[in-house]
C-alpha atoms as a PDB file:
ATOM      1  CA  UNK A   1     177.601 175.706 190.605  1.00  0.00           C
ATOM      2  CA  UNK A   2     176.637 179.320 191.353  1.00  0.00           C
ATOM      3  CA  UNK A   3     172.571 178.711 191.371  1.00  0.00           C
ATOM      4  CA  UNK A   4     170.097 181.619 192.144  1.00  0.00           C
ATOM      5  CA  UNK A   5     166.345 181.268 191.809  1.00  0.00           C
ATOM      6  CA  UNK A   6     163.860 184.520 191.360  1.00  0.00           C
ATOM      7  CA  UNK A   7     160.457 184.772 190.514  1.00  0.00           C
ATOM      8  CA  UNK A   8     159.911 185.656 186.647  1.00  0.00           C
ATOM      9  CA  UNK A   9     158.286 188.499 184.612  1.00  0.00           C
ATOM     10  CA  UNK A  10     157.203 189.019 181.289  1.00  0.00           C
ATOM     11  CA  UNK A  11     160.434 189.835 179.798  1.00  0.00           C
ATOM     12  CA  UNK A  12     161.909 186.026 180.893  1.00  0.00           C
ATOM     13  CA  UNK A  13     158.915 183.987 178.594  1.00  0.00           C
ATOM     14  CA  UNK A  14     161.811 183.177 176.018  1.00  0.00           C
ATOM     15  CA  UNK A  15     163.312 181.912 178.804  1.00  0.00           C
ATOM     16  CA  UNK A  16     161.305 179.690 180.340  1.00  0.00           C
ATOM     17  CA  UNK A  17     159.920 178.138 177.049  1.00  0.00           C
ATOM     18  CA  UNK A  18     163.454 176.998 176.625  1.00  0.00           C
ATOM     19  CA  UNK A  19     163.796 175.522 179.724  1.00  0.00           C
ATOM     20  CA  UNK A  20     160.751 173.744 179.041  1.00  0.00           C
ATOM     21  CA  UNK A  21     161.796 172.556 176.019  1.00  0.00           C
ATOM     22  CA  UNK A  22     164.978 171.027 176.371  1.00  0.00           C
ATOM     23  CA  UNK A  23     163.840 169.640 179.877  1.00  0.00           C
ATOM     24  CA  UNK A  24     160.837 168.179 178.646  1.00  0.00           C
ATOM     25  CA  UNK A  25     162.908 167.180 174.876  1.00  0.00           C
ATOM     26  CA  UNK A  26     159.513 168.219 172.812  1.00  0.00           C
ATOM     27  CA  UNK A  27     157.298 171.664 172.958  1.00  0.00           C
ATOM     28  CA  UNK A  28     153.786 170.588 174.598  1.00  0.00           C
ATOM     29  CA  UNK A  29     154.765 171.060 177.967  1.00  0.00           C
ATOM     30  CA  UNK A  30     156.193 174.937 176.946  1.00  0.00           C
ATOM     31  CA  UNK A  31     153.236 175.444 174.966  1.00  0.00           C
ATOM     32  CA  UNK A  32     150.791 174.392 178.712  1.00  0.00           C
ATOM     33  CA  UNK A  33     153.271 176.896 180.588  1.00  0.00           C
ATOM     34  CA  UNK A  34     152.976 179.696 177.912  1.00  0.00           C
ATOM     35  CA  UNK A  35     149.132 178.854 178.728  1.00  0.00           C
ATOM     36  CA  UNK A  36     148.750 178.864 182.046  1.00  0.00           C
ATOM     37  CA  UNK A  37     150.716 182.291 182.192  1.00  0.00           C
ATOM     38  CA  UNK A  38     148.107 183.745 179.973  1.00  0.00           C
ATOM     39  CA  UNK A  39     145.400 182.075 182.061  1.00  0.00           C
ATOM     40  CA  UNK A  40     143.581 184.462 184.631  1.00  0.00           C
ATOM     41  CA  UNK A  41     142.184 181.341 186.160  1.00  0.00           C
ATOM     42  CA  UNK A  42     145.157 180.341 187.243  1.00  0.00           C
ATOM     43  CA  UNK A  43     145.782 183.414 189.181  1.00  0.00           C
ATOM     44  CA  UNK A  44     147.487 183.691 191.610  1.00  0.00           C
ATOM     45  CA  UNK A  45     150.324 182.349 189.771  1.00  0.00           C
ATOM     46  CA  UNK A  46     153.921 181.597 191.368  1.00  0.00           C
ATOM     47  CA  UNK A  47     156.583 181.386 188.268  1.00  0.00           C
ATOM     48  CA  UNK A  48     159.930 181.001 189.146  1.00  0.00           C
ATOM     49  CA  UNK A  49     163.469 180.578 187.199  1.00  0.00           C
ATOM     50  CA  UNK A  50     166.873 179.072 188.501  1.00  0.00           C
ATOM     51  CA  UNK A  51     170.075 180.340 187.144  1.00  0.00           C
ATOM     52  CA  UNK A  52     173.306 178.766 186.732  1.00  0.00           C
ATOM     53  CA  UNK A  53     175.478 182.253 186.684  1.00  0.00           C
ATOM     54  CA  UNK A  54     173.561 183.742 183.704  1.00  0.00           C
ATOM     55  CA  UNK A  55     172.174 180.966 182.327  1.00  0.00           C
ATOM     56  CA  UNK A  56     168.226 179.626 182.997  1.00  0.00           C
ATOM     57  CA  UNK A  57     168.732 176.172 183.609  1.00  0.00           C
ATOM     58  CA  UNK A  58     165.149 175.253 186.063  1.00  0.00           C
ATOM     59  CA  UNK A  59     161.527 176.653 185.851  1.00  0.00           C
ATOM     60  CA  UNK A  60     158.684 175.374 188.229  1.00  0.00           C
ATOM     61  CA  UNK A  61     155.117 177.167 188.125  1.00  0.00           C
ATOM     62  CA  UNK A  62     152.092 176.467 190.754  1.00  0.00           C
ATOM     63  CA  UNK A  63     148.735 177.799 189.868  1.00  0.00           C
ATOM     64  CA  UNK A  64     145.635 178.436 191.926  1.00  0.00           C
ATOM     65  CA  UNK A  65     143.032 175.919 192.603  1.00  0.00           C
ATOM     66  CA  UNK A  66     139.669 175.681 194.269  1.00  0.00           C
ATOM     67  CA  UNK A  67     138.504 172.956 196.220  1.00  0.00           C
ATOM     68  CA  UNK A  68     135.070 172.595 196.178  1.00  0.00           C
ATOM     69  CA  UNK A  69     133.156 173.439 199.389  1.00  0.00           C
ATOM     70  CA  UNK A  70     136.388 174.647 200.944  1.00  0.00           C
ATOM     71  CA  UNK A  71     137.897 177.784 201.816  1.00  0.00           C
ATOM     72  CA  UNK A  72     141.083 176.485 201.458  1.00  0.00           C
ATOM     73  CA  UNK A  73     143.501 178.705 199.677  1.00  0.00           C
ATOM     74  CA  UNK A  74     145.322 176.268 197.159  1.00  0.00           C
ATOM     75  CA  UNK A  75     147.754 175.833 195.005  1.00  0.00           C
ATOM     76  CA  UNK A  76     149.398 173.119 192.622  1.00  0.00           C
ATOM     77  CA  UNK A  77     152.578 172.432 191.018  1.00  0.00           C
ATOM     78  CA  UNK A  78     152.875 171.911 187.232  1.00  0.00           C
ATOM     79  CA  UNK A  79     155.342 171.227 185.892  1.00  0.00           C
ATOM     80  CA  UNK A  80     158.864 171.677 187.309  1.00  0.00           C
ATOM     81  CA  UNK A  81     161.358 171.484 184.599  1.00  0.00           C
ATOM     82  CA  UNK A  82     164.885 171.371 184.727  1.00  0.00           C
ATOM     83  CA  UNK A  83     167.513 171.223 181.608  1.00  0.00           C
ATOM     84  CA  UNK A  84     169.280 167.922 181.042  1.00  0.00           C
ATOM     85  CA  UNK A  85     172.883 169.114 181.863  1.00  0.00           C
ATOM     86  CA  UNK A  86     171.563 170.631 184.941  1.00  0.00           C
ATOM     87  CA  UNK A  87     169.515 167.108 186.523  1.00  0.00           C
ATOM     88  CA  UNK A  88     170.616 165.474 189.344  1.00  0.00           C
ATOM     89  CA  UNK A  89     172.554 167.944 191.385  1.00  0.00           C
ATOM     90  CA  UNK A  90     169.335 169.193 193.186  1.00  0.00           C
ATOM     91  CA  UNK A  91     168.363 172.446 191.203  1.00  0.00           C
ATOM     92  CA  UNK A  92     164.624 170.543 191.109  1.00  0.00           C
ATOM     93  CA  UNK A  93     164.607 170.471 194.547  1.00  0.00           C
ATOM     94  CA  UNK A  94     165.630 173.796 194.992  1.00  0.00           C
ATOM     95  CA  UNK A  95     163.205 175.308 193.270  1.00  0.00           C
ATOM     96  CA  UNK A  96     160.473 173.275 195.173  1.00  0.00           C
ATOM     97  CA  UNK A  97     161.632 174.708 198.471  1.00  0.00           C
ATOM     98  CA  UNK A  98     161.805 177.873 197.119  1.00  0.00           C
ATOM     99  CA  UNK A  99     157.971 177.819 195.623  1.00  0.00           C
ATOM    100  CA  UNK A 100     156.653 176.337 198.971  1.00  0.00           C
ATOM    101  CA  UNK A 101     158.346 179.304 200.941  1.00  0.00           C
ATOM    102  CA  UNK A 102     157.021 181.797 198.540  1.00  0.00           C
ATOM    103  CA  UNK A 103     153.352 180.058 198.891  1.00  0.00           C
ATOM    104  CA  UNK A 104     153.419 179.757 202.824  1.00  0.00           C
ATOM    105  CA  UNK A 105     154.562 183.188 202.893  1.00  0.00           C
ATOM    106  CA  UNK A 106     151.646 184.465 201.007  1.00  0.00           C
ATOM    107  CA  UNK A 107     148.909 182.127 203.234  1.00  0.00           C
ATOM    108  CA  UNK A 108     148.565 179.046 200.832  1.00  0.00           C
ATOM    109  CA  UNK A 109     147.612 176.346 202.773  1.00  0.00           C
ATOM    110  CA  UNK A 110     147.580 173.173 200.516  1.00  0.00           C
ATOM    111  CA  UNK A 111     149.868 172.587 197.707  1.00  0.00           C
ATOM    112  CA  UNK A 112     149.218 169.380 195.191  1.00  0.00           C
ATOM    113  CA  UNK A 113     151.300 167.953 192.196  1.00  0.00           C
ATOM    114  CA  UNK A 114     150.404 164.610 190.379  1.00  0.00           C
ATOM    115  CA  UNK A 115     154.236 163.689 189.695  1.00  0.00           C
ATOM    116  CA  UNK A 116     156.217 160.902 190.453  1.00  0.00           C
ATOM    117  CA  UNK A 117     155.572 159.428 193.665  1.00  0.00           C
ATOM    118  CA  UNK A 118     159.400 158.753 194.901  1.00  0.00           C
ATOM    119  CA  UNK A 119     160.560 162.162 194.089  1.00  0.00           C
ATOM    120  CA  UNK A 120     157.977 164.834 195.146  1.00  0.00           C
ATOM    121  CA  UNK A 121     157.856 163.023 198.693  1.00  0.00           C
ATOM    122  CA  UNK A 122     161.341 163.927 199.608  1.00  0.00           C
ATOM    123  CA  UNK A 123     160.087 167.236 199.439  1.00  0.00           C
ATOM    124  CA  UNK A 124     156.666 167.117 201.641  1.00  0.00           C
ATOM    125  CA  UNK A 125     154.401 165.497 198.880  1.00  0.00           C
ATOM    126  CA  UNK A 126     152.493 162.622 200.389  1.00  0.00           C
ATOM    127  CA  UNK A 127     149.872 161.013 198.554  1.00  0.00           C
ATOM    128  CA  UNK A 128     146.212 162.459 198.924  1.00  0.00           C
ATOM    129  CA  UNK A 129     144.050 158.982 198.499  1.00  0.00           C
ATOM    130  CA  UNK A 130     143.471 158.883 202.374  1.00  0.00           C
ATOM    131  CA  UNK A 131     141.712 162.046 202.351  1.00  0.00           C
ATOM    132  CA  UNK A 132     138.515 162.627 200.624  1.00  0.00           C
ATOM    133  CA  UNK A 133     140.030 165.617 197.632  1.00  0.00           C
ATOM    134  CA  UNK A 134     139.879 164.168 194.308  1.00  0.00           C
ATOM    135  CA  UNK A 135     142.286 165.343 191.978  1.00  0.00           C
ATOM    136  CA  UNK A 136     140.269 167.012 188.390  1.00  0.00           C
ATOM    137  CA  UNK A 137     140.108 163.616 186.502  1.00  0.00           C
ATOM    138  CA  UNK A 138     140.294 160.456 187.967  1.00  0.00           C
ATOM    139  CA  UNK A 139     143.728 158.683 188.826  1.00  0.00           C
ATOM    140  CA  UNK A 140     143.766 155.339 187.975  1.00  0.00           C
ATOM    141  CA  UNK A 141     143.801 153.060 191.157  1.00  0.00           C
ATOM    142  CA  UNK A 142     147.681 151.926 190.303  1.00  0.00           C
ATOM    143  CA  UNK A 143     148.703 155.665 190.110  1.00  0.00           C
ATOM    144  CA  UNK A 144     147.061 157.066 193.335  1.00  0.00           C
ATOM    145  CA  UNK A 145     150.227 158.003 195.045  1.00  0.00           C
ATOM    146  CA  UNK A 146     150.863 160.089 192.313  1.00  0.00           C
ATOM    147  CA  UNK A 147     148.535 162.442 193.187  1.00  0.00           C
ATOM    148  CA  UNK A 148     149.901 163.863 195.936  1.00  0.00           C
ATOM    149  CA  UNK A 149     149.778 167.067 198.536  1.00  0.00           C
ATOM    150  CA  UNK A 150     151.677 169.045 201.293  1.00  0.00           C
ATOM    151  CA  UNK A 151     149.873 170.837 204.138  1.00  0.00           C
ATOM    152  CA  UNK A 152     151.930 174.209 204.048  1.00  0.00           C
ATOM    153  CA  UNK A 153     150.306 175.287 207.561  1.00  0.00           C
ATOM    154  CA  UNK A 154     147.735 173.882 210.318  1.00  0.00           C
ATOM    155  CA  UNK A 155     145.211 172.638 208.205  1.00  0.00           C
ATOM    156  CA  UNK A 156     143.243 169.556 209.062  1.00  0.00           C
ATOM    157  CA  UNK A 157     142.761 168.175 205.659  1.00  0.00           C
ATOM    158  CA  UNK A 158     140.390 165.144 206.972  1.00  0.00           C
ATOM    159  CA  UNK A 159     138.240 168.791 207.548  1.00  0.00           C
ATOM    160  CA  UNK A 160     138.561 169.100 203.501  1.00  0.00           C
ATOM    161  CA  UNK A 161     136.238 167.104 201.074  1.00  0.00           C
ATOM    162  CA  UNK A 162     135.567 167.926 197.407  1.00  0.00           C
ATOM    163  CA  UNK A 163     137.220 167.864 194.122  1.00  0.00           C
ATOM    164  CA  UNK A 164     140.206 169.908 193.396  1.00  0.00           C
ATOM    165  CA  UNK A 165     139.181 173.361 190.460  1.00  0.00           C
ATOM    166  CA  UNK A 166     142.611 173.585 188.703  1.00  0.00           C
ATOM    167  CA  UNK A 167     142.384 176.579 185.846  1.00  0.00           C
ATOM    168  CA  UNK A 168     141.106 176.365 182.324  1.00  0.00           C
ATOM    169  CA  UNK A 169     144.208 175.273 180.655  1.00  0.00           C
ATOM    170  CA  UNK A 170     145.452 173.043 183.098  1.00  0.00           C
ATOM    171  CA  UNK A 171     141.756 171.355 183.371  1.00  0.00           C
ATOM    172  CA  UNK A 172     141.800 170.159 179.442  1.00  0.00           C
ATOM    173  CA  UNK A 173     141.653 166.115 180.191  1.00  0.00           C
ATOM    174  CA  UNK A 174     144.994 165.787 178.019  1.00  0.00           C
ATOM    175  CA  UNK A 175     146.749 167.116 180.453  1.00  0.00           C
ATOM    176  CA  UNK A 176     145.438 164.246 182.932  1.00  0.00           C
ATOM    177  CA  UNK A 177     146.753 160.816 180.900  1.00  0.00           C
ATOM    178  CA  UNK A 178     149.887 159.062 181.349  1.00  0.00           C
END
């Protein structure tokens, strides 16, 4: 497998609403990344695509979050989608890596997904419950390592108290249920 990941433009939207849509096997979660691409709150926005030769076969977005009383520059995952032919050989993982680089690079110090809580850890993720930043909506007490974060540089995050600001789209309490 010949796999290449690059950051997206306008032109690749068909694109990436197809990943989403076969990855995801119904259109809600294409129709959330079509919004948060149109979203200025969720600028600064990191979109990225991962080819198979020609083909688009992964798509993982972060957005920009605030944390309240913090100067903490922030981002967070959502979602990371990958086609079903193309699961399991690591192209998820890949584009994870590649999104964190991209973020450090550009001074992002916190990065947070609520996802599954065996699979974002082998990528950094650790669950945020023994810090004080509450995720937008509350996660139920049985979910709490879902909501998770990775400390992208020398940030004390016991320092950090306050709710996490995600943008307008991804703030609708829909997108905050099991």
């Amino acid at each position: 497998m010949n796999v290449t990941i690059r950051q997206t433009d306008y032109n690749d939207l068909p694109e990436i609403m197809r990943v989403e849509e076969e990855a995801f096997g119904y259109p809600k979660e294409a129709r959330l990344v079509n919004d948060l691409l149109n979203d200025p709150t969720a600028e600064p926005r990191l979109s990225l695509l991962a080819f198979n030769g020609d083909e688009a076969v992964g798509h993982i977005l972060f957005t920009a979050v605030k944390i309240e009383h913090s100067g903490v520059t922030a981002s967070i995952l959502a979602p990371l989608a990958v086609v079903p032919k193309a699961q399991k050989i690591g192209i998820g993982g890949m584009l994870i890596n590649a999104g964190l680089r991209y973020l450090k690079k550009a001074g992002v110090s916190l990065v947070f997904v609520l996802g599954h809580p065996t699979y974002y850890p082998k990528y950094g993720f650790a669950p945020v419950h023994p810090h004080a930043i509450s995720a937008p909506y509350p996660i139920p007490e049985e979910h709490n390592d879902a909501w998770m974060m990775q400390i992208l540089d020398d940030t004390e995050p016991s320092s950090i108290t306050g709710t996490v600001a995600v943008s307008d789209q991804l703030g609708k309490p829909e997108h905050w249920r099991e």
